[in-house]
Protein backbone atom coordinates (compact mmCIF):
# COMPACT_ATOMS: atom_id res chain seq x y z
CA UNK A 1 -29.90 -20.54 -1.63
CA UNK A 2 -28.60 -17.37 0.06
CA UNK A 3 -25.39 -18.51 -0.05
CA UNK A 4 -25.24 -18.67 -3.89
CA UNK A 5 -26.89 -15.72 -4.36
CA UNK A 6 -24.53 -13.53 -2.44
CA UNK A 7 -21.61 -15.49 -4.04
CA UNK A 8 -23.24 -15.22 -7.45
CA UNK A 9 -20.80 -12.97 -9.73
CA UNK A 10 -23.37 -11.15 -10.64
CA UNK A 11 -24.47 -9.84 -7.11
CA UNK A 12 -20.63 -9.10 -6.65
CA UNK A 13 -20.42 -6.77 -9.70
CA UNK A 14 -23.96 -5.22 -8.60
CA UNK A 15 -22.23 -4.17 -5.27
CA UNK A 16 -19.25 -2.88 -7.26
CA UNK A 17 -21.13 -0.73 -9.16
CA UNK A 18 -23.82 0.55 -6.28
CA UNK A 19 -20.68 1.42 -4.58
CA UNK A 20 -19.13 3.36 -7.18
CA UNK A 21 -21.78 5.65 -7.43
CA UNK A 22 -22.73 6.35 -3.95
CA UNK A 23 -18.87 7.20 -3.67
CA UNK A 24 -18.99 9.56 -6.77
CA UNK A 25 -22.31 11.23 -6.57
CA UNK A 26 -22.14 11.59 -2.32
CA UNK A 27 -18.13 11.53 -1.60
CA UNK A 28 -19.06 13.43 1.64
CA UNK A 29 -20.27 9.83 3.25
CA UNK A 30 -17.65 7.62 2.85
CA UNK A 31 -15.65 7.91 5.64
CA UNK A 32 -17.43 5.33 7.92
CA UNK A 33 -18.06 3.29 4.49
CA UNK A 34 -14.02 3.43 3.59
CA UNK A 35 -13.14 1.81 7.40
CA UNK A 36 -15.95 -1.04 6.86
CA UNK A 37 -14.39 -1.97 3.50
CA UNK A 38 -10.63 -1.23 5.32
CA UNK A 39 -11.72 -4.04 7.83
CA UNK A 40 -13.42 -6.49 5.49
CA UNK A 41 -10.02 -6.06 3.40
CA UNK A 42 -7.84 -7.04 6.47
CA UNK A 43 -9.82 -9.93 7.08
CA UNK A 44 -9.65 -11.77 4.20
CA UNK A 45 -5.43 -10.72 3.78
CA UNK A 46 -5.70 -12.20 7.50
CA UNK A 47 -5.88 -15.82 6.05
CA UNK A 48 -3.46 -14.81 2.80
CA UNK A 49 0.06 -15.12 3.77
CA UNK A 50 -0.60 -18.01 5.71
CA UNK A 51 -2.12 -19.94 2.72
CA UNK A 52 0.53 -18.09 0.76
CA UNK A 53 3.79 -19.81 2.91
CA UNK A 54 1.76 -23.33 3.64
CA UNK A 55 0.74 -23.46 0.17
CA UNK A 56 4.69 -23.11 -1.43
CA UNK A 57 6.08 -24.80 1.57
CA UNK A 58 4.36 -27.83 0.86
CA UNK A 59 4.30 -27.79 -2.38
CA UNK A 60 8.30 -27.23 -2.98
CA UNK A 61 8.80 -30.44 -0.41
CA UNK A 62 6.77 -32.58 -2.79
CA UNK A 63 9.00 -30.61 -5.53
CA UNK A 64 12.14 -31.16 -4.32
CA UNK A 65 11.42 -34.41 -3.41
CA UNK A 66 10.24 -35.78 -6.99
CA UNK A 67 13.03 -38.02 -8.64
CA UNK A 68 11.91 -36.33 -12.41
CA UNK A 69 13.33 -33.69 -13.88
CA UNK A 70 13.07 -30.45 -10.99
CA UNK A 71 15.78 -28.47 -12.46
CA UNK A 72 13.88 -28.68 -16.00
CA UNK A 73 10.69 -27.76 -14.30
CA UNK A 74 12.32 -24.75 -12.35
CA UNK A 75 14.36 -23.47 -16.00
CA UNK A 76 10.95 -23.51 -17.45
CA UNK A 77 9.32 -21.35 -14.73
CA UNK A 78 12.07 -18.99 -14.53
CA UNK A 79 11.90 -18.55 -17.91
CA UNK A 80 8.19 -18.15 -18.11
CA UNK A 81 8.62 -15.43 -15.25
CA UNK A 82 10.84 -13.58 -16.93
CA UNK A 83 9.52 -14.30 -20.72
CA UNK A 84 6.11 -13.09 -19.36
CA UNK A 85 7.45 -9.92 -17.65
CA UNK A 86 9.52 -8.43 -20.76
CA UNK A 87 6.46 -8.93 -23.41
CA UNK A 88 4.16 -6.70 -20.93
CA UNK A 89 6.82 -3.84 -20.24
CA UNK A 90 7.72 -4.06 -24.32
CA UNK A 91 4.26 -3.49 -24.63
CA UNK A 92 3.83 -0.59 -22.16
CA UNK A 93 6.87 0.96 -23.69
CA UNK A 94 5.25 0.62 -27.27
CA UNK A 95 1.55 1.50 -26.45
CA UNK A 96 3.12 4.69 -24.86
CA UNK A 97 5.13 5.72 -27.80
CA UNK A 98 2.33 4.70 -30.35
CA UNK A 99 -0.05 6.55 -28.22
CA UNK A 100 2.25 9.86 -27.54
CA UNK A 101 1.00 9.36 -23.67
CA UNK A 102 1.83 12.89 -22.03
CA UNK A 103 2.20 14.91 -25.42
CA UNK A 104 -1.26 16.23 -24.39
CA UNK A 105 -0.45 18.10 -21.29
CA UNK A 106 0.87 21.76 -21.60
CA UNK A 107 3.14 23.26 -18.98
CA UNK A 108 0.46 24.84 -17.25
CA UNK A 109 -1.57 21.60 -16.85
CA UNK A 110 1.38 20.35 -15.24
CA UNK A 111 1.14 22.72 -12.71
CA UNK A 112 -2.28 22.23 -11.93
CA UNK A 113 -1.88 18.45 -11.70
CA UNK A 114 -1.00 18.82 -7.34
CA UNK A 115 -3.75 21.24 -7.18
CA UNK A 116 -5.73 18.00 -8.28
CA UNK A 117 -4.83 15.31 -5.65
CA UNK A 118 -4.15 16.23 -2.10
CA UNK A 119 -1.10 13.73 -1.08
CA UNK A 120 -2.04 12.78 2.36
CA UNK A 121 0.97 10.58 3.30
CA UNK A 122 4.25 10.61 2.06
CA UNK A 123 7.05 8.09 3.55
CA UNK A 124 9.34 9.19 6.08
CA UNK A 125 11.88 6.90 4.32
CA UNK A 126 12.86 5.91 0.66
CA UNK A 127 12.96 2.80 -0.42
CA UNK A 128 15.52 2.47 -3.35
CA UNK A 129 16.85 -0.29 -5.32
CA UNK A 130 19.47 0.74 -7.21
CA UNK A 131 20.91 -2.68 -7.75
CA UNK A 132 20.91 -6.40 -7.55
CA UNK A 133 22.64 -6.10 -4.02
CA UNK A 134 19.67 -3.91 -2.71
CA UNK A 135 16.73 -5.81 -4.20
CA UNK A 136 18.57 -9.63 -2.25
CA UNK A 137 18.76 -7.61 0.99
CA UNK A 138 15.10 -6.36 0.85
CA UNK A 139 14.61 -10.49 -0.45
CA UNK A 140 15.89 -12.09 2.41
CA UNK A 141 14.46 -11.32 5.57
CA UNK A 142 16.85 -10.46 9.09
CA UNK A 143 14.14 -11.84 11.28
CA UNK A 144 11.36 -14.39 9.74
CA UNK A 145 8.62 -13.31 12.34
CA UNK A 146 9.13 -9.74 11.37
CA UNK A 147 8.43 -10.74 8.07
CA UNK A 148 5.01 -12.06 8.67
CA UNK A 149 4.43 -9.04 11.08
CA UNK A 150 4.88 -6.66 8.51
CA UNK A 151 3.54 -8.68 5.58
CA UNK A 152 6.42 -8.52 3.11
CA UNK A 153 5.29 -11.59 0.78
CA UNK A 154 8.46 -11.70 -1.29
CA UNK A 155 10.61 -12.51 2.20
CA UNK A 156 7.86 -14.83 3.36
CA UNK A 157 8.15 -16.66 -0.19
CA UNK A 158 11.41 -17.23 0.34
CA UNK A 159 11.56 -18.17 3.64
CA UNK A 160 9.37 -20.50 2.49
CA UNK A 161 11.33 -22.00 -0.22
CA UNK A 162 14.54 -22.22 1.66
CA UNK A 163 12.78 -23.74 4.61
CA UNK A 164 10.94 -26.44 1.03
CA UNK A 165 14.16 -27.28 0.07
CA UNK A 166 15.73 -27.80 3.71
CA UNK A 167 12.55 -30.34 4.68
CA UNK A 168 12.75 -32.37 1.60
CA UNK A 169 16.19 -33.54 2.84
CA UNK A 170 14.70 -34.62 5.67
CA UNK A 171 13.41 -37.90 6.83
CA UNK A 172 10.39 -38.94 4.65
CA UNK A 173 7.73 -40.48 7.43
CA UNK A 174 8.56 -36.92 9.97
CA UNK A 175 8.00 -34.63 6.99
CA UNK A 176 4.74 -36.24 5.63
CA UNK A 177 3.59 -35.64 9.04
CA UNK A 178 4.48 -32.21 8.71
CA UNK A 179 3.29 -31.66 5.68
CA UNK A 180 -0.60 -33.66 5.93
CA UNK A 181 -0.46 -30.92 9.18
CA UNK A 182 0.50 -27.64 7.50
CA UNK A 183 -2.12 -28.77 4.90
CA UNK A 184 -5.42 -29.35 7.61
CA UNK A 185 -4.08 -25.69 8.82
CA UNK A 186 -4.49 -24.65 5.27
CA UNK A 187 -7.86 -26.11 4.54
CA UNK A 188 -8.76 -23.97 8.01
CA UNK A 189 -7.87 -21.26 6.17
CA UNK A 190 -9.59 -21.53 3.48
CA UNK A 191 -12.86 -22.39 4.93
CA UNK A 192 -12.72 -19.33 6.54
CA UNK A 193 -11.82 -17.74 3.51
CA UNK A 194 -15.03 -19.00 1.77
CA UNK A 195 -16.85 -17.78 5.05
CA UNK A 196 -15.74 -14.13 4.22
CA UNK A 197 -16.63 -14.81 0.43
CA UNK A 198 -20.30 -14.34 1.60
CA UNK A 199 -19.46 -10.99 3.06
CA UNK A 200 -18.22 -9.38 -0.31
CA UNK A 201 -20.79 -7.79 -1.56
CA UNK A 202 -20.83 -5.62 1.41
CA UNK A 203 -17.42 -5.09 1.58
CA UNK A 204 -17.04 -4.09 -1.98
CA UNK A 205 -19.45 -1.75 -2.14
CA UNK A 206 -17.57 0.05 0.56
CA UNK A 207 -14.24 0.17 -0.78
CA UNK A 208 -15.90 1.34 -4.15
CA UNK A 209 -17.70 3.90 -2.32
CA UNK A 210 -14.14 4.87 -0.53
CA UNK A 211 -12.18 4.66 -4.17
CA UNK A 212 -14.70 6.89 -6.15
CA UNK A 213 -15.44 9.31 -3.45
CA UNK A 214 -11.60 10.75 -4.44
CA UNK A 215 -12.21 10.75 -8.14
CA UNK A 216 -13.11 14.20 -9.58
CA UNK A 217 -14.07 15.23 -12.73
CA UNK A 218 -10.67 17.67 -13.38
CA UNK A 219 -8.63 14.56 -12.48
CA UNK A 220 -9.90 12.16 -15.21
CA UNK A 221 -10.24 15.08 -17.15
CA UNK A 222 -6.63 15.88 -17.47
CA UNK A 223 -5.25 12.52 -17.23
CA UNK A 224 -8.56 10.91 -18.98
CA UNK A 225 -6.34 9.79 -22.31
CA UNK A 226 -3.55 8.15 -19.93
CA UNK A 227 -6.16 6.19 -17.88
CA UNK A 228 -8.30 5.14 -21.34
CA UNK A 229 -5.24 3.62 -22.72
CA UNK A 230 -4.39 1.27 -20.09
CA UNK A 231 -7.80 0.52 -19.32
CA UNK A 232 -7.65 -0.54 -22.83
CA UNK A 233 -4.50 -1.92 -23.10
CA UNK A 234 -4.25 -3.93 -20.25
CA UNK A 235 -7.49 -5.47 -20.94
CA UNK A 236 -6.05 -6.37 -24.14
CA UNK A 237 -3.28 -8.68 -22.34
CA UNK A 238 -6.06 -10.27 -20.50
CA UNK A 239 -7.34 -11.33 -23.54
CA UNK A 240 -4.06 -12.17 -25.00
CA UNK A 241 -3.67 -14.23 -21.78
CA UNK A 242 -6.86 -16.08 -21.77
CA UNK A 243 -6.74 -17.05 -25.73
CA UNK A 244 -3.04 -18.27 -24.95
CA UNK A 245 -5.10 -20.42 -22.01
CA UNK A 246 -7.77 -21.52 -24.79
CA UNK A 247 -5.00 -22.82 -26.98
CA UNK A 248 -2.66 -24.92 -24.23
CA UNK A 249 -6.19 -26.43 -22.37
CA UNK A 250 -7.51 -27.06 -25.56
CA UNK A 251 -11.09 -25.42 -24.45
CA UNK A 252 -13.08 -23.05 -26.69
CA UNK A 253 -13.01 -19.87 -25.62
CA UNK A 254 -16.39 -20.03 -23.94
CA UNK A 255 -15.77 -22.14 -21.50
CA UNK A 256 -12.29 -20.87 -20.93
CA UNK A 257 -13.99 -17.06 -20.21
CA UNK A 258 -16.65 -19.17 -18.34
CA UNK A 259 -14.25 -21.23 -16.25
CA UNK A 260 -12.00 -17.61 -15.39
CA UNK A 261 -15.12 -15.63 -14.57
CA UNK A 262 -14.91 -16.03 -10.75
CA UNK A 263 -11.02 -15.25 -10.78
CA UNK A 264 -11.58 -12.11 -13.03
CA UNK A 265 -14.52 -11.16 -11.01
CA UNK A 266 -12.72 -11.56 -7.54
CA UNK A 267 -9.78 -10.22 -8.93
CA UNK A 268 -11.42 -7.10 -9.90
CA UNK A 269 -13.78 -6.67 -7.06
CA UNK A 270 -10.87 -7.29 -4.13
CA UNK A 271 -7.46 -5.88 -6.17
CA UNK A 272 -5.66 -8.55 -4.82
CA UNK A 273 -3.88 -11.13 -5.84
CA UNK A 274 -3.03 -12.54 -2.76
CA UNK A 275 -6.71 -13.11 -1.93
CA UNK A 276 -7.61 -14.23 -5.80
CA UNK A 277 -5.18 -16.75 -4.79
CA UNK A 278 -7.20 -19.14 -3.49
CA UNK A 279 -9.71 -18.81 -6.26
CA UNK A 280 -7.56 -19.38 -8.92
CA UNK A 281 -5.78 -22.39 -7.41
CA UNK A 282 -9.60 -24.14 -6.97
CA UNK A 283 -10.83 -22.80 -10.32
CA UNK A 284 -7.30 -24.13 -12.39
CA UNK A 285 -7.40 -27.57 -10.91
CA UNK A 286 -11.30 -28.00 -11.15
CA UNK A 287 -11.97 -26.27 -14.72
CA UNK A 288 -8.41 -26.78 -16.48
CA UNK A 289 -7.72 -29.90 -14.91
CA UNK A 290 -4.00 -28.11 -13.32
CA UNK A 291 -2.31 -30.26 -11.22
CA UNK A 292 -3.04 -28.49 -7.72
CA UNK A 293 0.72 -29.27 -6.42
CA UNK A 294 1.88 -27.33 -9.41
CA UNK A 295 -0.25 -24.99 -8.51
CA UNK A 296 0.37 -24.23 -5.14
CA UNK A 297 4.04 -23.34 -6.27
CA UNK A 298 3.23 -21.02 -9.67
CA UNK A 299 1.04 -19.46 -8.16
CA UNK A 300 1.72 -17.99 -5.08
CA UNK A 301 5.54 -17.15 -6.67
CA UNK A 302 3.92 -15.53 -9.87
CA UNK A 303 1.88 -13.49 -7.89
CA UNK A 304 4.51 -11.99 -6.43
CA UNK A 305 7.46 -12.24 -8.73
CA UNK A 306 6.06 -12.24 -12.31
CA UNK A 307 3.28 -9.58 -12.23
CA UNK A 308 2.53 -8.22 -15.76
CA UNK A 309 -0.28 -5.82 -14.94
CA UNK A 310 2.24 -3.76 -12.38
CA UNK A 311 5.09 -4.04 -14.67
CA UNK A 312 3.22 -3.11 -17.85
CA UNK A 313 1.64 0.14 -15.81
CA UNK A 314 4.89 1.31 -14.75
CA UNK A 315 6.46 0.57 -17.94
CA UNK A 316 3.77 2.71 -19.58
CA UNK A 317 3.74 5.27 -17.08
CA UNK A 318 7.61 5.92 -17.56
CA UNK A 319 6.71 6.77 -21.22
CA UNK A 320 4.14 8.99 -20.37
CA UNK A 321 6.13 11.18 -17.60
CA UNK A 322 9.12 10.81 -20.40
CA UNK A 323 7.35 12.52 -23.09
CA UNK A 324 5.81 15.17 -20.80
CA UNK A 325 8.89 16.53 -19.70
CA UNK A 326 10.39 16.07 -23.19
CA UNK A 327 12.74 13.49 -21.70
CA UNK A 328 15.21 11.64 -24.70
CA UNK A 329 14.57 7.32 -24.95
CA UNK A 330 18.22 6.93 -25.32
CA UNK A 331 19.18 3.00 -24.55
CA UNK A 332 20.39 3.60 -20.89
CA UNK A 333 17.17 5.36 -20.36
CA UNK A 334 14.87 2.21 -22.13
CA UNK A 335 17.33 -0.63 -20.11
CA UNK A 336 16.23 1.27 -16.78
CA UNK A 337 12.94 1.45 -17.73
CA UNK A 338 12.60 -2.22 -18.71
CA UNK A 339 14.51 -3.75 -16.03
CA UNK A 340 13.34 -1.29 -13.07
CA UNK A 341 9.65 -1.79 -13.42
CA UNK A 342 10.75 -5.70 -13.53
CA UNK A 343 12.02 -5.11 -9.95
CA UNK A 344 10.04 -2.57 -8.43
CA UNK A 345 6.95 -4.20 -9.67
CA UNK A 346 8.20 -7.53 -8.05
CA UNK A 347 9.15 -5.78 -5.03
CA UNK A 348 6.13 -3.68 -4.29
CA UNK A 349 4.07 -6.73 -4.53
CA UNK A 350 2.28 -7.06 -1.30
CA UNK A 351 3.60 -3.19 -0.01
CA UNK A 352 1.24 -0.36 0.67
CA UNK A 353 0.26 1.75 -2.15
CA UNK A 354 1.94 4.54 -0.48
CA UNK A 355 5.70 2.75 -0.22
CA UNK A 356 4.97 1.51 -3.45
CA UNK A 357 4.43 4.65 -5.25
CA UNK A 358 7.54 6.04 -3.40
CA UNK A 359 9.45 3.35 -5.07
CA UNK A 360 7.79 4.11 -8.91
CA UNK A 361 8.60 7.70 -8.24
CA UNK A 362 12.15 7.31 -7.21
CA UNK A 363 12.40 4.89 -10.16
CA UNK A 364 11.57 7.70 -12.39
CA UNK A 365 13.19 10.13 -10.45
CA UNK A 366 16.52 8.21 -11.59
CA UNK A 367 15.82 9.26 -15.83
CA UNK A 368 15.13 13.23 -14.51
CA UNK A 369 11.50 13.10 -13.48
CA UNK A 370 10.43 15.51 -10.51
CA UNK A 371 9.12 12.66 -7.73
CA UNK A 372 6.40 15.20 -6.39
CA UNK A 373 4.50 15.13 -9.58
CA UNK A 374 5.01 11.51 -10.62
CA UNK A 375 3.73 10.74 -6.37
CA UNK A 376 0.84 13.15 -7.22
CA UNK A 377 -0.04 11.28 -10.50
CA UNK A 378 0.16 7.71 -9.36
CA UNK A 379 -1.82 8.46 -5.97
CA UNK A 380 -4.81 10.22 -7.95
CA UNK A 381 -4.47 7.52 -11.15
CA UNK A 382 -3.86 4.03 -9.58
CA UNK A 383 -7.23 4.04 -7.70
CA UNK A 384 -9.00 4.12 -10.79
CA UNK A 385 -6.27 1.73 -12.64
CA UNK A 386 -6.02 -0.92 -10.38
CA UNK A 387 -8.53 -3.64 -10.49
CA UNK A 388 -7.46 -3.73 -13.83
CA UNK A 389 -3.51 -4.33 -13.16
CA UNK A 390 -5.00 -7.11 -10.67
CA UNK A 391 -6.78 -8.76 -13.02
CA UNK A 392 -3.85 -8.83 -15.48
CA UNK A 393 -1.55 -9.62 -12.65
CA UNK A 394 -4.27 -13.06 -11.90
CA UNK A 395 -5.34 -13.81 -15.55
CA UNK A 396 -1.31 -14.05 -16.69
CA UNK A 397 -0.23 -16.17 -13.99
CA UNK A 398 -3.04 -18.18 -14.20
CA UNK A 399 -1.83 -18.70 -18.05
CA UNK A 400 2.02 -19.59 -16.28
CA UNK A 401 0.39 -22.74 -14.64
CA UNK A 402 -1.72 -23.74 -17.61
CA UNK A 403 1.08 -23.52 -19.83
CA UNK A 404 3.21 -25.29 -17.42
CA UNK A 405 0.89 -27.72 -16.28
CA UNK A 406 0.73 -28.60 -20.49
CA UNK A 407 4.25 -28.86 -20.69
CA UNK A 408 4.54 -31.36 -17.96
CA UNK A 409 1.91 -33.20 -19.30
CA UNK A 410 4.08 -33.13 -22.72
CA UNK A 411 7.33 -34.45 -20.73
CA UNK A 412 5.69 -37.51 -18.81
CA UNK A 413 4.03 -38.77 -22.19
CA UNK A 414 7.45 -38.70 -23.40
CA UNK A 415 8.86 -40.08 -20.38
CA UNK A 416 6.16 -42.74 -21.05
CA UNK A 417 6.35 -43.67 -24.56
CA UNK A 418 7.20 -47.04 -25.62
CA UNK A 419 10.47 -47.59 -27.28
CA UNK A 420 10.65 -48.87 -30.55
């Protein structure tokens, strides 16, 4: 009985919102509240990157080791990926122009912006990518321990894969015993997962409490239009993302808001994918009827290299920054635009916030915008704007494996049909 009721989505969003306002209307408290919620956080990313390396180890093996057709099943992924990725930044790059994001703000609001957020830490050290060669150096990791030390998940994915690909070579009765192994260690995990579950109500109202305590009126006030449109906006790709799930599991749209609810609840309440991971991997193969080996490899890999909330918000932040400082869309300046947020938002993906918005700032630096005021404006905005990237970031990959999942199913009735 207790158990459900502290699990019960509606308890979580009560704690969301308690927090929220004790954070708002006494900020001066927080302090002690923002390390409980720190902790809580850390706990449950405690059991994430192992489920995230067990869960596409395994699952590539049994990939790689399939006699069907893997290279068709990796073109359509890759192309999902990167299908997915360039709709969302299109459509940051359009809502910002429709929208004339940053027209708003004068020159001496400008000013006034640092006066608004206090920028606490700033990197000792840049991160930039400014090409492919930069972006497979930061991919592949010098030291794989190091990598799970410092809890870089695109190095630990692809660790992961290599190491996939190298077992399913291997000889078939040592590897299953690998495998059934790495999978008990994983079900560990996630019972301890679903322990911490029944803490989240406490720990969400203190990392709400933490988040709104830094929210002041004078910041939404002067960037109150550029955080209403991708509230807005990026809710509107959820949507677009969960009818496009309606249509391929051939659900109403009831029951495919109902069978989402817990991921778009925990993906709102935590703000991370990683630890919505989980979640949606249960949810998809129980509700949609996924196939949870397909799962455990579009997944984790969406999460961190196809994630449409972060590259639609950088996309649409780029717009904004380039209309305030009267900045010229001339193609060079759109193909950076498009194809940097497509690689900083797959490279900040598991980062803290405060190397990530280094690497958004010196993206932007690149088409002429000043890096202090772009750091100032993504420190005091993405606080406020990021539940709602994560649950865009969730709700579209969790539309990848549907889709996919469909398509599969399309391909092995084929495979199967009689000939006449």
């Amino acid at each position: 009985m207790i158990k459900s009721i502290l699990a019960h989505p509606a308890t979580i969003i009560a704690s969301m919102i308690m927090g929220g306002l004790f954070g708002y209307m006494m900020p001066g408290h927080t302090e002690s509240l923002g390390n409980m919620g720190e902790i809580y956080l850390r706990a449950l990313q405690m059991c994430v990157l192992p489920i995230v390396a067990i869960a596409v180890f395994t699952s590539c093996v049994s990939l790689f080791q399939r006699e069907d057709n893997v290279l068709g099943f990796l073109t359509r992924l890759i192309l999902l990926f990167v299908g997915g990725m360039l709709v969302v930044v299109v459509c940051g790059i359009g809502v910002g122009l429709l929208t004339s994001l940053g027209a708003e703000l004068d020159s001496a609001q400008q000013k006034i912006l640092s006066s608004l957020v206090q920028v606490s830490a700033e990197p000792q050290k840049r991160i930039v990518i400014e090409d492919s060669y930069d972006f497979l150096a930061m991919l592949i990791p010098h030291n794989p321990f190091v990598a799970f030390v410092e809890g870089s998940g695109l190095q630990i994915l692809f660790l992961s894969i290599i190491m996939g690909l190298a077992f399913s070579f291997g000889k078939r009765s040592t590897v299953s015993q690998i495998t059934e192994l790495l999978n008990e260690v994983f079900d560990a995990f996630i019972r301890v997962m679903n322990f911490l579950v029944l803490l989240m109500p406490i720990g969400l109202f203190s990392i709400f409490a933490k988040q709104m305590s830094a929210v002041t009126p004078d910041l939404v006030h002067a960037l109150g239009k550029l955080i209403l449109v991708s509230v807005c906006a990026s809710s509107f790709l959820v949507f677009l993302n969960i009818v496009a799930i309606k249509l391929h599991s051939g659900q109403s749209l009831f029951a495919t808001c109902k069978g989402l609810g817990k991921v778009l609840v925990t993906s709102f309440a935590t703000q991370s994918g990683f630890v919505t991971m989980p979640t949606m991997i249960k949810d998809l193969k129980d509700r949609f009827w996924v196939d949870e080996k397909l799962l455990k490899v579009v997944i984790p890999l969406g999460i961190n290299m196809s994630p449409q909330g972060t590259c639609f918000t950088i996309a649409l932040f780029g717009i904004f920054f380039t209309t305030m400082y009267s900045i010229t869309l001339t193609p060079g300046v759109l193909m950076i635009l498009m194809l940097g947020s497509m690689m900083i938002a797959m490279a900040i993906s598991g980062m803290p916030a405060i190397v990530g918005i280094s690497l958004i700032a010196g993206l932007f630096e690149t088409i002429g915008i000043p890096a202090v005021v772009s750091t100032i404006v993504l420190i005091g905005v993405f606080p406020i704007l990021d539940p709602f990237i994560t649950v865009l970031n969730c709700i579209g990959n969790c539309g990848y494996a549907v889709v996919l999942n469909r398509a599969d199913v399309r391909e092995a009735a084929g495979a199967e049909a009689p000939v006449n």
